[in-house]
Protein backbone atom coordinates (compact mmCIF):
# COMPACT_ATOMS: atom_id res chain seq x y z
CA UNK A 1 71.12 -0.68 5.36
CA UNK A 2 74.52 0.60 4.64
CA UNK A 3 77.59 -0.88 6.35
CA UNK A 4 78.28 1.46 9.53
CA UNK A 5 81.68 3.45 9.30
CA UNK A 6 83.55 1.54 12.01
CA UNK A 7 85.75 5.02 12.91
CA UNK A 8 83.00 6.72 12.68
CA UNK A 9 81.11 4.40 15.47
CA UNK A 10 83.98 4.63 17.84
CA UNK A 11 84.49 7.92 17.76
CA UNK A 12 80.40 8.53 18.41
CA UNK A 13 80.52 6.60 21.77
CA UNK A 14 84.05 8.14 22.63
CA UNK A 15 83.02 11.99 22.41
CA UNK A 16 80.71 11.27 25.69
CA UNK A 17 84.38 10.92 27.49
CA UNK A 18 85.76 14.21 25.76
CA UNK A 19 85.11 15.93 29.15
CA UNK A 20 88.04 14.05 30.63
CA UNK A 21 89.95 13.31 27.94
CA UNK A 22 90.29 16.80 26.11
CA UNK A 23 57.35 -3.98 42.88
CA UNK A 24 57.54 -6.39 45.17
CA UNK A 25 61.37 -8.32 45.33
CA UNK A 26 61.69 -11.89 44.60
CA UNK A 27 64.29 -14.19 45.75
CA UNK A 28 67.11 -16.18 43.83
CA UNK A 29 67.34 -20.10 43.41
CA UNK A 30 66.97 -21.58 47.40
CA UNK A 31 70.15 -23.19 46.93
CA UNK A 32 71.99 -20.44 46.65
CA UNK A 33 73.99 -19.35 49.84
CA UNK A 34 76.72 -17.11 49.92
CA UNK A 35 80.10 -18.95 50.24
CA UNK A 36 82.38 -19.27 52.74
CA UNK A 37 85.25 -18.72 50.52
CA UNK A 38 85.76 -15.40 49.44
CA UNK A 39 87.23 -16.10 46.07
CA UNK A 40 84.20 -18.62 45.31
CA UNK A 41 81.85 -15.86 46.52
CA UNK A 42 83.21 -13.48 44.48
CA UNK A 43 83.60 -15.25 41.03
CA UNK A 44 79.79 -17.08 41.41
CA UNK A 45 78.22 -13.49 42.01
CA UNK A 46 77.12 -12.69 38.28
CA UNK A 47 75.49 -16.50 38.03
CA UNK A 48 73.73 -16.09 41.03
CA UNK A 49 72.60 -12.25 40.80
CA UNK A 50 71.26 -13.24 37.35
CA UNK A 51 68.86 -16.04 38.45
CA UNK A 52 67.29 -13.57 40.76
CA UNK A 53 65.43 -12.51 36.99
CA UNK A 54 66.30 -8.75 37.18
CA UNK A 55 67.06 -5.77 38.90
CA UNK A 56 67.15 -2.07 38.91
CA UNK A 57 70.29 -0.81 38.67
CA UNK A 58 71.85 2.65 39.41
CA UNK A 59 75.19 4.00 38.14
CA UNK A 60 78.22 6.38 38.53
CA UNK A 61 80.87 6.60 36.46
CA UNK A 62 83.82 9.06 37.45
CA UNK A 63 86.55 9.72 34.55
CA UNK A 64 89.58 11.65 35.62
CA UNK A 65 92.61 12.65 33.99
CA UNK A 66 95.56 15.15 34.83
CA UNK A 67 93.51 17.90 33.81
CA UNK A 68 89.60 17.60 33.91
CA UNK A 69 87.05 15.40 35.62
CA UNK A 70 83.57 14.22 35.29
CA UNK A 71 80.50 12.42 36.45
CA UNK A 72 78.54 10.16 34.59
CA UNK A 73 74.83 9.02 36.84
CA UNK A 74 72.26 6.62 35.25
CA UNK A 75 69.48 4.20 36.56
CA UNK A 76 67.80 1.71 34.81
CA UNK A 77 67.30 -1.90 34.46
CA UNK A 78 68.39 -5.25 33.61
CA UNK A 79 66.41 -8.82 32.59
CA UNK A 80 68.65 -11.07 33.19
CA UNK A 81 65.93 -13.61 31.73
CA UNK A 82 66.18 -12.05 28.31
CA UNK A 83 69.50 -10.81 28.71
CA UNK A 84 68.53 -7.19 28.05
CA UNK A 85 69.16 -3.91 29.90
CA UNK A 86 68.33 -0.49 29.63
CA UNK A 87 70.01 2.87 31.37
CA UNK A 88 69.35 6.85 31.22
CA UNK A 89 72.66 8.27 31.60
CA UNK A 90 72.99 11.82 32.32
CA UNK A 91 75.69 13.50 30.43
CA UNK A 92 77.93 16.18 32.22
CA UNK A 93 78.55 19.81 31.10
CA UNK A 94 81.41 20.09 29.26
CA UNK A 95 80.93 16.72 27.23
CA UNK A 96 80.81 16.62 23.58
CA UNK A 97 77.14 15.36 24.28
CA UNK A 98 75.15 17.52 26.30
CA UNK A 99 71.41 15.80 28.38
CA UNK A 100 70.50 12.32 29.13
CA UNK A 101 72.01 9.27 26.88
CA UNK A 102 69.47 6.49 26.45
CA UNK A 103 70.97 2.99 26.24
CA UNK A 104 70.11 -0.39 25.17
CA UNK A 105 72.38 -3.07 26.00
CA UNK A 106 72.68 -6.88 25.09
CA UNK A 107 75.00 -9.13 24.89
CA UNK A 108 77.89 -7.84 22.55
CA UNK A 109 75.39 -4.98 21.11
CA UNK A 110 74.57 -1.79 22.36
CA UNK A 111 72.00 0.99 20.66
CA UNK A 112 72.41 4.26 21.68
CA UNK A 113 69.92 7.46 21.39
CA UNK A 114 70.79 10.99 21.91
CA UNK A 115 74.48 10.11 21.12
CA UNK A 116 75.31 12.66 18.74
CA UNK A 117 74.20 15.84 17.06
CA UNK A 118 74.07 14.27 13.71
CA UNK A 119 71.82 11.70 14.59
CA UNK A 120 68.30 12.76 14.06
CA UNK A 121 66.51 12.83 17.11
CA UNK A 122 64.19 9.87 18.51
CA UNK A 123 66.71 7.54 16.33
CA UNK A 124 69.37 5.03 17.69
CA UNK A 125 72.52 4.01 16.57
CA UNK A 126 73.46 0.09 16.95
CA UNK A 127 76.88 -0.83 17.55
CA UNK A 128 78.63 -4.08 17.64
CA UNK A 129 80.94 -3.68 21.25
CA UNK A 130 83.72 -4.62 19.20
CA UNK A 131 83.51 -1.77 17.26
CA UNK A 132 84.99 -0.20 20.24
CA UNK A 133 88.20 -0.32 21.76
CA UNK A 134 86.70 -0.38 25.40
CA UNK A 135 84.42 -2.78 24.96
CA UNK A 136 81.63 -0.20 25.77
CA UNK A 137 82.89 -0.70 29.18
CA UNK A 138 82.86 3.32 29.88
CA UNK A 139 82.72 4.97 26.81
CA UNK A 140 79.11 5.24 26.95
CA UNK A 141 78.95 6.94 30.53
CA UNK A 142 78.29 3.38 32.34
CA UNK A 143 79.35 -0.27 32.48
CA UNK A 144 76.27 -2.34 31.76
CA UNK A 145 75.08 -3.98 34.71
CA UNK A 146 75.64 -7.60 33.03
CA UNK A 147 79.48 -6.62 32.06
CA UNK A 148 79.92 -4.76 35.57
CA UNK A 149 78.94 -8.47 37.46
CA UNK A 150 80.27 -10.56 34.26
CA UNK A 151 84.02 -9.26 34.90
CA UNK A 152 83.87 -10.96 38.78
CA UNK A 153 84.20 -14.33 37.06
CA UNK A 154 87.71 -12.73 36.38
CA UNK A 155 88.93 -11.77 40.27
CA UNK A 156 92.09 -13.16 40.81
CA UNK A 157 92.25 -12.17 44.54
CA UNK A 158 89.68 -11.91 47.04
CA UNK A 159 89.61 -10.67 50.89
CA UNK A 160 86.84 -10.14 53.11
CA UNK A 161 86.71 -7.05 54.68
CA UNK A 162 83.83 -6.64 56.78
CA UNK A 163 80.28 -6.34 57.21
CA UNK A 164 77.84 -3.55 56.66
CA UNK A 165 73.77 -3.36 57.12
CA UNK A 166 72.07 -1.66 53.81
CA UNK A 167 68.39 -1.23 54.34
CA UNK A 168 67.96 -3.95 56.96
CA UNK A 169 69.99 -6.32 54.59
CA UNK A 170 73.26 -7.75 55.90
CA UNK A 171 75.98 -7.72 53.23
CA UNK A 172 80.20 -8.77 53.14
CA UNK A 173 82.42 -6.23 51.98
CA UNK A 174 85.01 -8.00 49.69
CA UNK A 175 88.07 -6.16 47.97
CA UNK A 176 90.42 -7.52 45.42
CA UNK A 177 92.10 -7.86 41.93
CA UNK A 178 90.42 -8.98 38.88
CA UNK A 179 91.42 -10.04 34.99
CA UNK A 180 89.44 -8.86 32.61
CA UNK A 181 90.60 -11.28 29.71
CA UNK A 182 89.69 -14.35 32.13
CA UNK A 183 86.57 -12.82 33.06
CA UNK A 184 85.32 -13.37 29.57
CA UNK A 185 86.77 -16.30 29.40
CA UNK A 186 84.50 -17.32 32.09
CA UNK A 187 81.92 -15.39 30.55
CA UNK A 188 81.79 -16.96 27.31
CA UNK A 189 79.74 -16.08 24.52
CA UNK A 190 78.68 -12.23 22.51
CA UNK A 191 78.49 -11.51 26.48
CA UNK A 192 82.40 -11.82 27.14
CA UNK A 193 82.93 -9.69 23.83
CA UNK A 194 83.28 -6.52 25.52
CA UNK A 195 85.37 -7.80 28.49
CA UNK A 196 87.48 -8.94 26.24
CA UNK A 197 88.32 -5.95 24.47
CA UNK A 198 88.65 -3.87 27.44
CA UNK A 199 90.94 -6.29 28.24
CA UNK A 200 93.00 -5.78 25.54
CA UNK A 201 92.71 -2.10 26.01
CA UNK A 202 93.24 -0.74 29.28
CA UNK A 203 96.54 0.03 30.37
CA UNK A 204 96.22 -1.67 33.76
CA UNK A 205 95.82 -5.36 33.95
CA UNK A 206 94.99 -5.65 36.88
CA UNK A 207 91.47 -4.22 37.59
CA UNK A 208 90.97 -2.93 41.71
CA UNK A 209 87.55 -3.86 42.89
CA UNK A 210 84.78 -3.52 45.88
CA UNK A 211 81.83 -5.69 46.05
CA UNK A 212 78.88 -6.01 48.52
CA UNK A 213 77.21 -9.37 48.58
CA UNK A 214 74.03 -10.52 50.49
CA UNK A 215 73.52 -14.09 52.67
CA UNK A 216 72.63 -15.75 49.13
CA UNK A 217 75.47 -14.21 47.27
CA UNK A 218 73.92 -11.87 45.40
CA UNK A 219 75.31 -8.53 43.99
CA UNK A 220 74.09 -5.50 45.60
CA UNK A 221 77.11 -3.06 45.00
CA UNK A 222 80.05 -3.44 42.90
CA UNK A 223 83.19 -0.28 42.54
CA UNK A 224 85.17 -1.77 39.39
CA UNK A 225 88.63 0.99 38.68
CA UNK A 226 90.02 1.18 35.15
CA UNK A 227 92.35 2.98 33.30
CA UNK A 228 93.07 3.74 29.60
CA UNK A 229 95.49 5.81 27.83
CA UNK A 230 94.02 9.57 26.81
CA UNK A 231 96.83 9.53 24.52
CA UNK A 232 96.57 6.58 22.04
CA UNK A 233 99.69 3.78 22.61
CA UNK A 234 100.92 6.19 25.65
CA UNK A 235 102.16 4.63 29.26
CA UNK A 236 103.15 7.87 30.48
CA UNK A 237 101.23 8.33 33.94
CA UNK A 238 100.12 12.26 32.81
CA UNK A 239 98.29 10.31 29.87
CA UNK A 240 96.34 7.84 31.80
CA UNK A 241 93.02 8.24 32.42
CA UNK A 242 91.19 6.98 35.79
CA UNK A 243 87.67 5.61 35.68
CA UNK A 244 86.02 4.49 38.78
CA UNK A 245 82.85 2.41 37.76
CA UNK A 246 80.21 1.83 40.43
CA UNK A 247 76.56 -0.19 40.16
CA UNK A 248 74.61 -0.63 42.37
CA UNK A 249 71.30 -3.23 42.21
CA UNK A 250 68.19 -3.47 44.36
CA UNK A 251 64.49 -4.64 43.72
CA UNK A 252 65.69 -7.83 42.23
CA UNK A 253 62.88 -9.49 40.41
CA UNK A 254 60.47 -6.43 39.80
CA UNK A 255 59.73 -6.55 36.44
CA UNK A 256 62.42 -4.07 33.60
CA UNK A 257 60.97 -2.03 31.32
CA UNK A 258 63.65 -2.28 28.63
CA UNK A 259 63.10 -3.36 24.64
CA UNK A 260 65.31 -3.61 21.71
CA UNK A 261 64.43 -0.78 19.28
CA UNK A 262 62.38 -1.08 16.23
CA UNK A 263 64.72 -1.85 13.11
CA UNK A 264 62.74 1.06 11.40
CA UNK A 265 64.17 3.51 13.89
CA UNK A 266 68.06 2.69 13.68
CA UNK A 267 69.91 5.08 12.26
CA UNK A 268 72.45 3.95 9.45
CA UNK A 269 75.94 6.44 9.14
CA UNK A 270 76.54 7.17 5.96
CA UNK A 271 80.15 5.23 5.15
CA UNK A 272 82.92 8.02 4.87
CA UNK A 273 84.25 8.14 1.16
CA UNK A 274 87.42 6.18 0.06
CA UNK A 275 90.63 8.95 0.24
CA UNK A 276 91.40 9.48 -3.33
């Protein structure tokens, strides 16, 4: 397989963003309980969410710059048992990528199908999240459901806020700050790979977040805000672009339907030829 054009692979996950930028549920471990303190809740959400086994997950993803703005929806699913996820993301009009973006996430790797109009179709492209600068945090259209819990290890601040009933289930409201270079720090591992970068990336430090958690601590609804500069090394505020990332999780421990792709259907770029 030839060695995948590392420009090339960025710039295939970044073209989704060009419309902004020009069964039966099981419970988690009996111990768990959600606690008292709201930074403890916070940070101990991922650990617990992911001993529930899985989850199905739905997401929006809202880019916005000075001049254009888009939605990004997708549902899917993610085993947190063998660490592997799986979203449909639909792509809005306007993008560089037009339909429904089929992801495959794990940690530190994500394959993507439908990405591109070079790729031939039914094929997937496999990327290494630190072939891009955000980590795949947004640039695919969602924040995988493992990244999107993974960065709470990083909040810095935590507040309760209330209380609110979802479908007969009882969950706090907590608001605060988080780091996204201590969050994979916390994380640890190919899974803190693209927390990392993002963290490295995006212009704010300091991420704003929302999260809903239920009596045992679990994640049911997380609203994660970053921003990144449209305009490559750029701090002017006209340049910055806003993404609010939201997930939301329910049927936790009904099985996911999610695979890695077949080696024989991974499509390998063609390296770009040396400048003479």
């Amino acid at each position: 397989m030839k060695k995948l054009n590392l420009a090339a692979a960025a710039a295939l996950l970044v073209t989704v963003l060009s419309a902004c930028t020009g069964g039966g549920e099981t419970r988690g471990s009996s111990a768990d309980e959600l606690s008292a303190d709201p930074l403890t809740a916070v940070r101990s959400a991922a650990d617990i969410t992911g001993r529930t086994g899985s989850a199905h997950a739905v997401t929006e993803l809202t880019t916005e710059s000075a001049e254009k703005k888009a939605v990004f929806n997708g549902a899917g699913g993610y085993d947190y048992v063998k660490r592997l996820g799986r979203l449909e993301i639909d792509v809005p009009p306007g993008a560089a990528t037009t339909g429904k973006i089929t992801e495959v996430v794990l940690p530190g790797t994500v394959y993507l199908q439908n990405s591109g109009a070079k790729i031939p179709e039914g094929k997937w492209v496999k990327l290494d999240v630190r072939q891009l600068p955000d980590g795949n945090l947004v640039s695919s259209g969602a924040t995988d459901p493992a990244t999107a819990a993974g960065a709470l290890r990083g909040a810095q601040t935590a507040e309760l806020v209330g209380s609110e009933t979802v479908d007969g289930v009882e969950l706090k409201h907590f608001k605060g700050v988080l780091d996204l270079a201590k969050a994979a720090d916390a994380t640890g591992g190919r899974g803190a790979d693209g927390l990392r970068m993002a963290g490295q990336t995006f212009t704010v430090k300091e991420v704003p977040y929302e999260v809903w958690l239920d009596g045992q601590g679990r994640l049911h609804k997380v609203v994660e805000n970053f921003t990144f500069a449209g305009v490559a090394g750029s701090t002017a505020a006209k340049d910055q672009v806003k993404v609010v990332s939201t997930l939301a999780l329910t049927e936790f421990g009904k099985p996911v339907d999610a695979a890695e792709p077949a080696a024989a259907d991974i499509y390998s770029m063609k390296a770009s030829p040396s400048p003479k």
